[in-house]
C-alpha atoms as a PDB file:
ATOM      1  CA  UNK A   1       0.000   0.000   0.000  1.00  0.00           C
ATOM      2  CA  UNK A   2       1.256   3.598  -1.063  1.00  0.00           C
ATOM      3  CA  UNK A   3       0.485   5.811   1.668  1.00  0.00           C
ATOM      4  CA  UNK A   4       1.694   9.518   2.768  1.00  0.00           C
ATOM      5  CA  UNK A   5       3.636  10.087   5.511  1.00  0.00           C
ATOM      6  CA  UNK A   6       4.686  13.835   7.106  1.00  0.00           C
ATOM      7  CA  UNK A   7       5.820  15.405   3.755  1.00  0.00           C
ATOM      8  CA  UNK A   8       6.705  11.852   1.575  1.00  0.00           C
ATOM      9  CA  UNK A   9       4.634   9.144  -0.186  1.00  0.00           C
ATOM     10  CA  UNK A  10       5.793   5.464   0.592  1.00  0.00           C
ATOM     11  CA  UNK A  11       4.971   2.261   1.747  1.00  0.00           C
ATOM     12  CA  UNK A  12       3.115   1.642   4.618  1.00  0.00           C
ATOM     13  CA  UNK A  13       5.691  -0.204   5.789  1.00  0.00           C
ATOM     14  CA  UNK A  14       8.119   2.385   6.230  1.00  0.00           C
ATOM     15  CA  UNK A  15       5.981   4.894   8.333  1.00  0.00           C
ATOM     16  CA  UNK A  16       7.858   4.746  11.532  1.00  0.00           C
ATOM     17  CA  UNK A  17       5.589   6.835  14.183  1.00  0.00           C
ATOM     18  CA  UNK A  18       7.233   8.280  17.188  1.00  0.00           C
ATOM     19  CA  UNK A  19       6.451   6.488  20.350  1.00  0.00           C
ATOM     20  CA  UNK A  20       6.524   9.989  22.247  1.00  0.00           C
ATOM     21  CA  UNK A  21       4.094  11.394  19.900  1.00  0.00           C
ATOM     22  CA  UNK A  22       1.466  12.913  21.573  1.00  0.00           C
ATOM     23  CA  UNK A  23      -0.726  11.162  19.784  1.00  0.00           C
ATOM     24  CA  UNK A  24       0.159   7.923  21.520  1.00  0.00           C
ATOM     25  CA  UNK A  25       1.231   9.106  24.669  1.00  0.00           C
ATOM     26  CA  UNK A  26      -2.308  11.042  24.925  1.00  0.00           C
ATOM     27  CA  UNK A  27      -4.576  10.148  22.402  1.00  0.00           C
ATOM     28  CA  UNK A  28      -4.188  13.570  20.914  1.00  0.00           C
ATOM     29  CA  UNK A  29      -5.356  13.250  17.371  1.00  0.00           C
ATOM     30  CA  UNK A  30      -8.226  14.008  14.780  1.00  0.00           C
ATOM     31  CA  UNK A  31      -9.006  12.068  11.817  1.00  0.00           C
ATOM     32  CA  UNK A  32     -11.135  12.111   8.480  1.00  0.00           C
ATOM     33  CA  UNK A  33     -12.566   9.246   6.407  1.00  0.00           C
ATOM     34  CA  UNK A  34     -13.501   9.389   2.599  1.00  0.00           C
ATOM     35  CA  UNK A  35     -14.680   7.382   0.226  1.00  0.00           C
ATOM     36  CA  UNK A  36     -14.521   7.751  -3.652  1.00  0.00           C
ATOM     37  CA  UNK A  37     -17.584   7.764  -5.806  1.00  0.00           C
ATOM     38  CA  UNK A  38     -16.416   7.313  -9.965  1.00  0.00           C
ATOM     39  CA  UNK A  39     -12.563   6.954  -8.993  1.00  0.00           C
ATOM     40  CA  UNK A  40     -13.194  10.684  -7.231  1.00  0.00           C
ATOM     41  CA  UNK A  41     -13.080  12.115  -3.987  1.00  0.00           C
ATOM     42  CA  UNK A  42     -16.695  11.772  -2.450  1.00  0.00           C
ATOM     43  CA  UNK A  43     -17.913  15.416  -0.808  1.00  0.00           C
ATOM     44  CA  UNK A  44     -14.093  16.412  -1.065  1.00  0.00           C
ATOM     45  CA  UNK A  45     -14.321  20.156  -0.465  1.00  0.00           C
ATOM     46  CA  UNK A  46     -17.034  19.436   2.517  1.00  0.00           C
ATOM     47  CA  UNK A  47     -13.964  17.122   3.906  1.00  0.00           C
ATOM     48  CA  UNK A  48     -11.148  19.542   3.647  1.00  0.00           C
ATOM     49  CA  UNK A  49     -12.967  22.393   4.983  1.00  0.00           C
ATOM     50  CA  UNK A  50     -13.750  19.911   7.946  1.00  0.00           C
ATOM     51  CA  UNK A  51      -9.939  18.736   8.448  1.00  0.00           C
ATOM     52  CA  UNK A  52      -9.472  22.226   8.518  1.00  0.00           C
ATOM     53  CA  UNK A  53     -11.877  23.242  11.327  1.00  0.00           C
ATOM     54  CA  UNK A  54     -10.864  20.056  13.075  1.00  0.00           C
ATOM     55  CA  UNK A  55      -7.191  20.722  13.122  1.00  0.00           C
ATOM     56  CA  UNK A  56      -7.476  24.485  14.172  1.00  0.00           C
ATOM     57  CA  UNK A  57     -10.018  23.608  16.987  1.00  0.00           C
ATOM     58  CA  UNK A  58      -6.932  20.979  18.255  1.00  0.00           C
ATOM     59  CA  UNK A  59      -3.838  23.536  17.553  1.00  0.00           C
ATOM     60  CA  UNK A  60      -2.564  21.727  15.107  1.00  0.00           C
ATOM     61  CA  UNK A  61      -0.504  22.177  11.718  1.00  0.00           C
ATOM     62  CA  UNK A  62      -2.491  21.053   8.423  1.00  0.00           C
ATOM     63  CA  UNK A  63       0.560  20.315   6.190  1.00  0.00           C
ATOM     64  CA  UNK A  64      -1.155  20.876   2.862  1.00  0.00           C
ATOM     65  CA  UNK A  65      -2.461  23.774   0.695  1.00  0.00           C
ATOM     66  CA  UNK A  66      -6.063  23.343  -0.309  1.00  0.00           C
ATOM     67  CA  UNK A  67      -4.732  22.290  -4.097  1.00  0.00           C
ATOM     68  CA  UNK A  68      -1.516  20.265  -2.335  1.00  0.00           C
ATOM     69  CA  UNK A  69      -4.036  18.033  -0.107  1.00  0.00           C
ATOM     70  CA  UNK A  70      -6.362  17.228  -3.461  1.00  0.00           C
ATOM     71  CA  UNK A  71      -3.581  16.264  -5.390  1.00  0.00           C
ATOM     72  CA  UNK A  72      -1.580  14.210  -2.538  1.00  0.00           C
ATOM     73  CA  UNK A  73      -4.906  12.192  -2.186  1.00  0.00           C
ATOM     74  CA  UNK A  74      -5.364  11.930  -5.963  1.00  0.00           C
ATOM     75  CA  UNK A  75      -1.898  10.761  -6.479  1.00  0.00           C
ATOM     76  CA  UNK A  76      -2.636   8.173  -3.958  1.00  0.00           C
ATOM     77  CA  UNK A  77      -5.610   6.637  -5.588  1.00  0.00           C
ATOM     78  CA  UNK A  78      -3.856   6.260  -8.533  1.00  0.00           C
ATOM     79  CA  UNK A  79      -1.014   4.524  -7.254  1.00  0.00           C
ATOM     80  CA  UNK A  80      -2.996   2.441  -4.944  1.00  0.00           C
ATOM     81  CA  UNK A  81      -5.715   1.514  -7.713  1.00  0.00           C
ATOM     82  CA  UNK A  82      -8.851   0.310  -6.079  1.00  0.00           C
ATOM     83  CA  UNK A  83     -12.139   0.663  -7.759  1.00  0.00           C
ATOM     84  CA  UNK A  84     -13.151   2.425  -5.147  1.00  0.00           C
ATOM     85  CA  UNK A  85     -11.186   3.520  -2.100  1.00  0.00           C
ATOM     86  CA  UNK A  86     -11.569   4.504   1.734  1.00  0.00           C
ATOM     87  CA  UNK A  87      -9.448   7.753   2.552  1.00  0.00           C
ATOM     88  CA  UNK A  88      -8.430   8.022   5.829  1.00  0.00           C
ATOM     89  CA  UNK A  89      -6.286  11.285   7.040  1.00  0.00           C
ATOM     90  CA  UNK A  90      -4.782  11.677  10.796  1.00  0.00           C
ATOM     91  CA  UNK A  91      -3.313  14.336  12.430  1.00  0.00           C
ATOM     92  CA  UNK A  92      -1.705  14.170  15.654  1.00  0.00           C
ATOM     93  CA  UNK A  93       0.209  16.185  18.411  1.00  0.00           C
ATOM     94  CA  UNK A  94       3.499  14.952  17.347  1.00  0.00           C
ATOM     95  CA  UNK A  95       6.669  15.011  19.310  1.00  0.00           C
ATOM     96  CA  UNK A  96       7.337  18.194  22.231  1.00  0.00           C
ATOM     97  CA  UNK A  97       9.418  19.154  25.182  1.00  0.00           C
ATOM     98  CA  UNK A  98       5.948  18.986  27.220  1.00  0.00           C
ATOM     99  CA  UNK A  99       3.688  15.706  26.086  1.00  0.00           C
ATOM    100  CA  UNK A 100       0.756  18.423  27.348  1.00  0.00           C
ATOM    101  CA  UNK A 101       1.428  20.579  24.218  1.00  0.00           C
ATOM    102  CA  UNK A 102       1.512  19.683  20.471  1.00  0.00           C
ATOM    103  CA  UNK A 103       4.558  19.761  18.803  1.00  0.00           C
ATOM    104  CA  UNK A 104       4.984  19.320  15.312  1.00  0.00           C
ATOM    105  CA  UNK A 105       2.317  18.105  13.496  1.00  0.00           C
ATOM    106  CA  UNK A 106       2.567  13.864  12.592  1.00  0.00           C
ATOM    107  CA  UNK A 107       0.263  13.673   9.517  1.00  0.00           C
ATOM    108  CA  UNK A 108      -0.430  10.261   7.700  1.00  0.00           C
ATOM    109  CA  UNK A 109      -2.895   9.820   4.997  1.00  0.00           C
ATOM    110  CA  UNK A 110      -4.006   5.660   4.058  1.00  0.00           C
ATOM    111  CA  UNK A 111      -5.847   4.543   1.269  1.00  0.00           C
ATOM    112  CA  UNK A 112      -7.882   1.299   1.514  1.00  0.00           C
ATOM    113  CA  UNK A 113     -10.077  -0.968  -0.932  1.00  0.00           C
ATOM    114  CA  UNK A 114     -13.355   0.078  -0.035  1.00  0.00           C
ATOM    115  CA  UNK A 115     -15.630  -2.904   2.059  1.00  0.00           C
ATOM    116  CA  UNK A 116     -19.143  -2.471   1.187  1.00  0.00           C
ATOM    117  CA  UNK A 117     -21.643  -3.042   3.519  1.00  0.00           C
ATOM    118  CA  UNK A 118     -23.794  -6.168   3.139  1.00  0.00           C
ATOM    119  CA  UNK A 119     -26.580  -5.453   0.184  1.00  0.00           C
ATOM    120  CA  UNK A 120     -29.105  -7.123   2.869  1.00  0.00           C
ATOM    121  CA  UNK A 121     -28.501  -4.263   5.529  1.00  0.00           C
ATOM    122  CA  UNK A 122     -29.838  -1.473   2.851  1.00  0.00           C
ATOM    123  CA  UNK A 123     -32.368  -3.927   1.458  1.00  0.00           C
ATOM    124  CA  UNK A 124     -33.894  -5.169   5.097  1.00  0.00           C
ATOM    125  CA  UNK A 125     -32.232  -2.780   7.763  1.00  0.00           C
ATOM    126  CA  UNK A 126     -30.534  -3.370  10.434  1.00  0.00           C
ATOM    127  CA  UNK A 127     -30.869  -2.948  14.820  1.00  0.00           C
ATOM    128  CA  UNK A 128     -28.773  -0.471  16.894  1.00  0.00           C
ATOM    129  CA  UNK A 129     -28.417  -0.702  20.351  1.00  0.00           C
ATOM    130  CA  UNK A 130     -28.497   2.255  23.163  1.00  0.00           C
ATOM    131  CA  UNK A 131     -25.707   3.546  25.063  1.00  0.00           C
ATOM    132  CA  UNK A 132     -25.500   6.525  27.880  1.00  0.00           C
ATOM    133  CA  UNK A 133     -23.137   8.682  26.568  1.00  0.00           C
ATOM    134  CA  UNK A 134     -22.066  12.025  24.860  1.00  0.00           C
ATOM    135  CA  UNK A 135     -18.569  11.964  23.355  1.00  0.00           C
ATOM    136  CA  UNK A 136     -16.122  14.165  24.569  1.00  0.00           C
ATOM    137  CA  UNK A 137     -15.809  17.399  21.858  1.00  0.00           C
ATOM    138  CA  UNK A 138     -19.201  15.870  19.777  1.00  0.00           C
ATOM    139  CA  UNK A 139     -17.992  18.654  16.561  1.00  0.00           C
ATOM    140  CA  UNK A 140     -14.595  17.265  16.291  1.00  0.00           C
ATOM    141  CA  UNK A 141     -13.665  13.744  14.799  1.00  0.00           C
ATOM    142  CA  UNK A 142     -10.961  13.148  17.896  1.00  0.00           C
ATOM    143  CA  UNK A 143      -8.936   9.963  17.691  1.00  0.00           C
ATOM    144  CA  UNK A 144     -10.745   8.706  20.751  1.00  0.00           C
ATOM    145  CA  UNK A 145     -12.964   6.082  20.401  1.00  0.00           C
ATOM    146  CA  UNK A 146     -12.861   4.270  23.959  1.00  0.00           C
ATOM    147  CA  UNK A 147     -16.157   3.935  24.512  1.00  0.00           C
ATOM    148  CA  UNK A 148     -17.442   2.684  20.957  1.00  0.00           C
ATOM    149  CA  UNK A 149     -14.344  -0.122  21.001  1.00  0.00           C
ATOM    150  CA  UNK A 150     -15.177  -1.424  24.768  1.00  0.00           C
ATOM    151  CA  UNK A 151     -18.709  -1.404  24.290  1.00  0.00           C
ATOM    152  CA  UNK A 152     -19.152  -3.658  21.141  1.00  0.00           C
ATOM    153  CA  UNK A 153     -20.199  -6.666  22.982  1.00  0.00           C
ATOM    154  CA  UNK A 154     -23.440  -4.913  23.359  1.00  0.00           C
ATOM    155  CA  UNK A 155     -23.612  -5.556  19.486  1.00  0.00           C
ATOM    156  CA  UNK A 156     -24.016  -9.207  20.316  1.00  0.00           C
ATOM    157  CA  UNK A 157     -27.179  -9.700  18.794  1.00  0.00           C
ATOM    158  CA  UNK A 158     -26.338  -8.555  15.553  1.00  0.00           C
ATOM    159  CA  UNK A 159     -26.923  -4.621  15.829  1.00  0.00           C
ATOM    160  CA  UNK A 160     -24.828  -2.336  13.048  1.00  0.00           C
ATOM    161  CA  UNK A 161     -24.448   0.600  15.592  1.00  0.00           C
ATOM    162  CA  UNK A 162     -24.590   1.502  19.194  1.00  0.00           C
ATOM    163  CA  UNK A 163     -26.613   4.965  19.186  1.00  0.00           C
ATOM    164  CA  UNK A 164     -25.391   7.628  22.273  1.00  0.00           C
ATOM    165  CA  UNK A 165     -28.502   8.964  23.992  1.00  0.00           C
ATOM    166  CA  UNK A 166     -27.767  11.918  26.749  1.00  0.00           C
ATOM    167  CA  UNK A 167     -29.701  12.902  29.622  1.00  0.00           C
ATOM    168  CA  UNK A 168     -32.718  11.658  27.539  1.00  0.00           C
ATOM    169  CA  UNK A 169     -31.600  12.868  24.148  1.00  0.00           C
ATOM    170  CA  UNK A 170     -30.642  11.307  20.848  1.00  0.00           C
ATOM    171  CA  UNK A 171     -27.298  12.612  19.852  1.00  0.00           C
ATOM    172  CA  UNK A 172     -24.986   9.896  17.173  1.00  0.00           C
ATOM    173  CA  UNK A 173     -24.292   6.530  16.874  1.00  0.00           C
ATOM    174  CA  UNK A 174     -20.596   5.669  17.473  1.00  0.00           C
ATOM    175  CA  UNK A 175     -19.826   5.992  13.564  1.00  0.00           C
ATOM    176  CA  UNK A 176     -22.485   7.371  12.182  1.00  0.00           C
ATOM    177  CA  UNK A 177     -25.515   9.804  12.543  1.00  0.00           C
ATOM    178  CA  UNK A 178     -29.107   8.854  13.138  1.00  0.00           C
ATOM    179  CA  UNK A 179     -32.100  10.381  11.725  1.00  0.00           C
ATOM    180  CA  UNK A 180     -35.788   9.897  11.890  1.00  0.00           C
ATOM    181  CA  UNK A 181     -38.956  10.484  10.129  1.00  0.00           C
ATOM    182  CA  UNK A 182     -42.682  11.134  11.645  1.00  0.00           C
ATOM    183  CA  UNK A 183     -45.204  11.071   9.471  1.00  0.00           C
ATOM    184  CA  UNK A 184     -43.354  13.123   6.215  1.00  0.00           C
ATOM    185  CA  UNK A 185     -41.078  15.317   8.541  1.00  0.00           C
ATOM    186  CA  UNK A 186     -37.324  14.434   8.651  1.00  0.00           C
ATOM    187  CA  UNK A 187     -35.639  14.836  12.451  1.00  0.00           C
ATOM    188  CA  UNK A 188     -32.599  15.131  13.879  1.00  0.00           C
ATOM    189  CA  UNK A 189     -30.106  16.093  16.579  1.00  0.00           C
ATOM    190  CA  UNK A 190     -28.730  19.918  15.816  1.00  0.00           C
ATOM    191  CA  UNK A 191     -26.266  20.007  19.007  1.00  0.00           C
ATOM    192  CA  UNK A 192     -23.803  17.887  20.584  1.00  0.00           C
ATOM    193  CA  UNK A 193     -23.151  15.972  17.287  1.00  0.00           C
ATOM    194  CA  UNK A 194     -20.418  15.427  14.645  1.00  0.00           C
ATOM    195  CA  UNK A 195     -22.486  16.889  11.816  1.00  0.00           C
ATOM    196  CA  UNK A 196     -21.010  14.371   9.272  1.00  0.00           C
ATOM    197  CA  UNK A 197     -20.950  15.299   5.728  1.00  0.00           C
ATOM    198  CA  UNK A 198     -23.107  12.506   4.410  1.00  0.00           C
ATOM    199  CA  UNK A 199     -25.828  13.535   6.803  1.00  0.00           C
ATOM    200  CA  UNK A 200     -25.486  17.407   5.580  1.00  0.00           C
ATOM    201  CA  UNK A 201     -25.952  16.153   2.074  1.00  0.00           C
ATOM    202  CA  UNK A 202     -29.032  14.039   2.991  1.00  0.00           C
ATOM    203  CA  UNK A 203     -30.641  17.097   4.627  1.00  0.00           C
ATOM    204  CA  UNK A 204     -29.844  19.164   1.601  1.00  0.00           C
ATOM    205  CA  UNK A 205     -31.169  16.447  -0.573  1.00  0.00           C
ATOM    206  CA  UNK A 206     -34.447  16.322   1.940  1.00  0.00           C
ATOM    207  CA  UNK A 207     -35.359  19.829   1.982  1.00  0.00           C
ATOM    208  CA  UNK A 208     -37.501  19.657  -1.589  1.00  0.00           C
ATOM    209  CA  UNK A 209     -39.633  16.218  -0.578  1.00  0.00           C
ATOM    210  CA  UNK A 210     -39.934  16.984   3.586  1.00  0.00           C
ATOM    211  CA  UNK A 211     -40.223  19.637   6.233  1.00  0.00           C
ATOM    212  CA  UNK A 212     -36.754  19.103   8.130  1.00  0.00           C
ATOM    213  CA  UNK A 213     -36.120  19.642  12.287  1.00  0.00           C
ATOM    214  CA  UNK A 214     -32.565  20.278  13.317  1.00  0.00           C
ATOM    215  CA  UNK A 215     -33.024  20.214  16.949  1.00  0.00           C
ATOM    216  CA  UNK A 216     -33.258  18.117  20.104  1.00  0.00           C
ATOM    217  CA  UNK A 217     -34.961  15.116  19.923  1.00  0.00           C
ATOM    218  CA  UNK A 218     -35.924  12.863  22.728  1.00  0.00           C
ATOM    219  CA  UNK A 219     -35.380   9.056  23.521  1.00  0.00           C
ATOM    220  CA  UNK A 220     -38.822   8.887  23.492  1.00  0.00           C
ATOM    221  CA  UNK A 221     -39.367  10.049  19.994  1.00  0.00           C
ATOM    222  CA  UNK A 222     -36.873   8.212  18.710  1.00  0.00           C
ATOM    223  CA  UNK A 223     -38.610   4.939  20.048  1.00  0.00           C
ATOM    224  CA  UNK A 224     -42.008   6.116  18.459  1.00  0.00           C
ATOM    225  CA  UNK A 225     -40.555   7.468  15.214  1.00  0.00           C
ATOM    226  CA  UNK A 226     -42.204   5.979  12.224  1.00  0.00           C
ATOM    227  CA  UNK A 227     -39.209   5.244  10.405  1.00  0.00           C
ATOM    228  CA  UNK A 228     -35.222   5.436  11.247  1.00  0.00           C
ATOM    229  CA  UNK A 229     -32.129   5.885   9.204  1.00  0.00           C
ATOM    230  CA  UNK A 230     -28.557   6.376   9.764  1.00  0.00           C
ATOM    231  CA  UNK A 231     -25.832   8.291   7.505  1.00  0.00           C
ATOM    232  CA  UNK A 232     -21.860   7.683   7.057  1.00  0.00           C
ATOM    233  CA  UNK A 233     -19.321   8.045   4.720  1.00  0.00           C
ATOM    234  CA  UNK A 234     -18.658   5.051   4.540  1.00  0.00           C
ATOM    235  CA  UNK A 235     -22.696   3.383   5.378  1.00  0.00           C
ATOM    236  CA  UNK A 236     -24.181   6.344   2.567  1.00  0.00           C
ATOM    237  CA  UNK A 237     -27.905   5.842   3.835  1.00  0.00           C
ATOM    238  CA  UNK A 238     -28.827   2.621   6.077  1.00  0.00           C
ATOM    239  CA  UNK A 239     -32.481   2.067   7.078  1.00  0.00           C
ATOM    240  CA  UNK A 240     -32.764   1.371  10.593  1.00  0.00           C
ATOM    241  CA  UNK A 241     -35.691  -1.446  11.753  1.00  0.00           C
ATOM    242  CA  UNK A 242     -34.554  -1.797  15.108  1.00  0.00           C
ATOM    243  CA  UNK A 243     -33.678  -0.590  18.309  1.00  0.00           C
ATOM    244  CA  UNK A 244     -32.584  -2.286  21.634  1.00  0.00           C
ATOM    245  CA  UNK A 245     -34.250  -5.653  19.419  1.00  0.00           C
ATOM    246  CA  UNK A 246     -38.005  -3.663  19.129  1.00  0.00           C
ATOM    247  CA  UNK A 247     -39.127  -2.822  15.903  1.00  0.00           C
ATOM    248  CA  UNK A 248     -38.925   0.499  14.590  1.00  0.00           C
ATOM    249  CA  UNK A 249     -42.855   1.270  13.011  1.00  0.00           C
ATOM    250  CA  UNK A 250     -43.600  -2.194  11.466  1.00  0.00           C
ATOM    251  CA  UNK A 251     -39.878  -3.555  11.601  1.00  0.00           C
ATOM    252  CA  UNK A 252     -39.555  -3.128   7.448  1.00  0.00           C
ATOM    253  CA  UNK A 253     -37.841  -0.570   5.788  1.00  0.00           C
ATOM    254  CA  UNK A 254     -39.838   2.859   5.034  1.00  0.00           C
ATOM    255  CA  UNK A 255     -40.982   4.685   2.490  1.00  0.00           C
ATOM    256  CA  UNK A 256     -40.115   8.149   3.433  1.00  0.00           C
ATOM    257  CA  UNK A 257     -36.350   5.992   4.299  1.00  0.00           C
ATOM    258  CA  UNK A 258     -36.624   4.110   0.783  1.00  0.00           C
ATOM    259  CA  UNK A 259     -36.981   7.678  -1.166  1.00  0.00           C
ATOM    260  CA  UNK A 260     -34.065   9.202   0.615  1.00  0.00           C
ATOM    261  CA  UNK A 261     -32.056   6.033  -0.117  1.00  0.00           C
ATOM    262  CA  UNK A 262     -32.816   6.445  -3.734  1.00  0.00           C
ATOM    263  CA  UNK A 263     -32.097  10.654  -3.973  1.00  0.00           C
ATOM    264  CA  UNK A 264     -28.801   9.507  -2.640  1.00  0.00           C
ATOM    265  CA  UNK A 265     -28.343   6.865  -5.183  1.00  0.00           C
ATOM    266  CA  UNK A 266     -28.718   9.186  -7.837  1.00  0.00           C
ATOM    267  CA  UNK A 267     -26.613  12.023  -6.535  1.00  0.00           C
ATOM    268  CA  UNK A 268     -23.921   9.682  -6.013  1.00  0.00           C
ATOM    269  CA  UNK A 269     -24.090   7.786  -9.530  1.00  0.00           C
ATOM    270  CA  UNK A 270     -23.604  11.185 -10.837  1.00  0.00           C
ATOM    271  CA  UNK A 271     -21.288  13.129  -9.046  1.00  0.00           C
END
């Protein structure tokens, strides 16, 4: 695998990360992920201009000009040559005097053959489960995933995605954001959320078919809503039919879910 690597393209195998880095030492880090759609860049611009915010809100350096990141990552997915490709970017605090403070800037971009999915979970849905918690910094894609990695036994029974309820509100799952409709009106958590691009572009793609709620929504709706969905980069739009093993509505796929599914579909085919 061709990766990059703090300034130089290589193999994987030669990316040699400092054990000091902050990164390790604290878990100071952000990260992206990407997928293509026609050999491109899915959402690119929406991407960079998050990496951006991300690394700014964390202090650290983003190694690229706007044109130098696009044609890094293109460069990549040529010389890597999937079909289609996962992009994954990582900044971290890198090496300092003080392993409180960021030092330079350890940036490390991976390409991957993209794994679908299983054409049954778009076709039949699939169950989340329910977890008390709010990640720490919700608008930034930190490094830390503690809680989604020691709580995926709770997946046991066959659930894609453990969804974070707060004090009695619906925030994200652990990879992913979760949406719902009631009756022909599309809902979702505004606050205390990654606001993922794939979810952005399914509200954009919404607003012309539904009336859309950014705001905050309750356990309590979410367990009545009539039909449930969640958005990733790299899940595009996956019904959801149940939740803590109860059905959502009649436990089969809806079609206020089914439509958005398909508005995707086509914006994706030709992008």
């Amino acid at each position: 695998m061709k990766c990059y690597f703090n300034g130089k393209i290589c193999e994987l195998n030669q990316v040699k990360i400092d054990p000091y880095d902050i990164g390790m030492l604290r878990g100071y880090g952000v990260f992206d992920v990407m997928c293509t759609a026609n050999g491109k860049p899915f959402l690119f611009k929406e991407h960079l201009a998050r990496i951006k915010k991300f690394v700014k809100e964390m202090k650290l350096d983003f190694p690229f000009t706007d044109e130098g990141f696009e044609k890094t990552v293109n460069k990549l997915l040529k010389l890597n040559g999937h079909k289609k490709s996962t992009i994954r970017t990582i900044l971290t605090g890198g090496v300092s005097a003080n392993a409180f403070s960021p030092g330079k800037t350890t940036c490390y971009i991976l390409i991957e053959k993209f794994e679908p999915l299983p054409k049954k979970y778009y076709e039949n849905g699939v169950g989340v489960v329910t977890l008390d918690f709010a990640r720490h910094m919700p608008h930034v894609k930190i490094t830390n995933y503690v809680e989604a990695i020691r709580n995926q036994h709770l997946k046991k029974n066959g659930s894609l995605e453990i969804t974070y309820i707060k004090d009695g509100k619906v925030l994200e799952n652990s990879t992913s954001n979760i949406l719902m409709f009631k009756g022909d009106t599309l809902i979702t958590a505004k606050d205390g959320i990654l606001r993922g691009t794939t979810r952005n572009l399914v509200l954009r793609l919404a607003k012309n078919k539904f009336k859309i709620e950014e705001r905050k929504v309750s356990e309590k709706e979410l367990r009545e809503a009539d039909e449930v969905f969640l958005t990733g980069a790299n899940k595009d739009v996956v019904p959801v039919v149940k939740i803590d093993g109860k059905k959502v509505g009649d436990g089969k796929v809806g079609k206020n879910t089914k439509i958005m599914m398909e508005l995707f579909r086509d914006f994706y085919k030709n992008y």
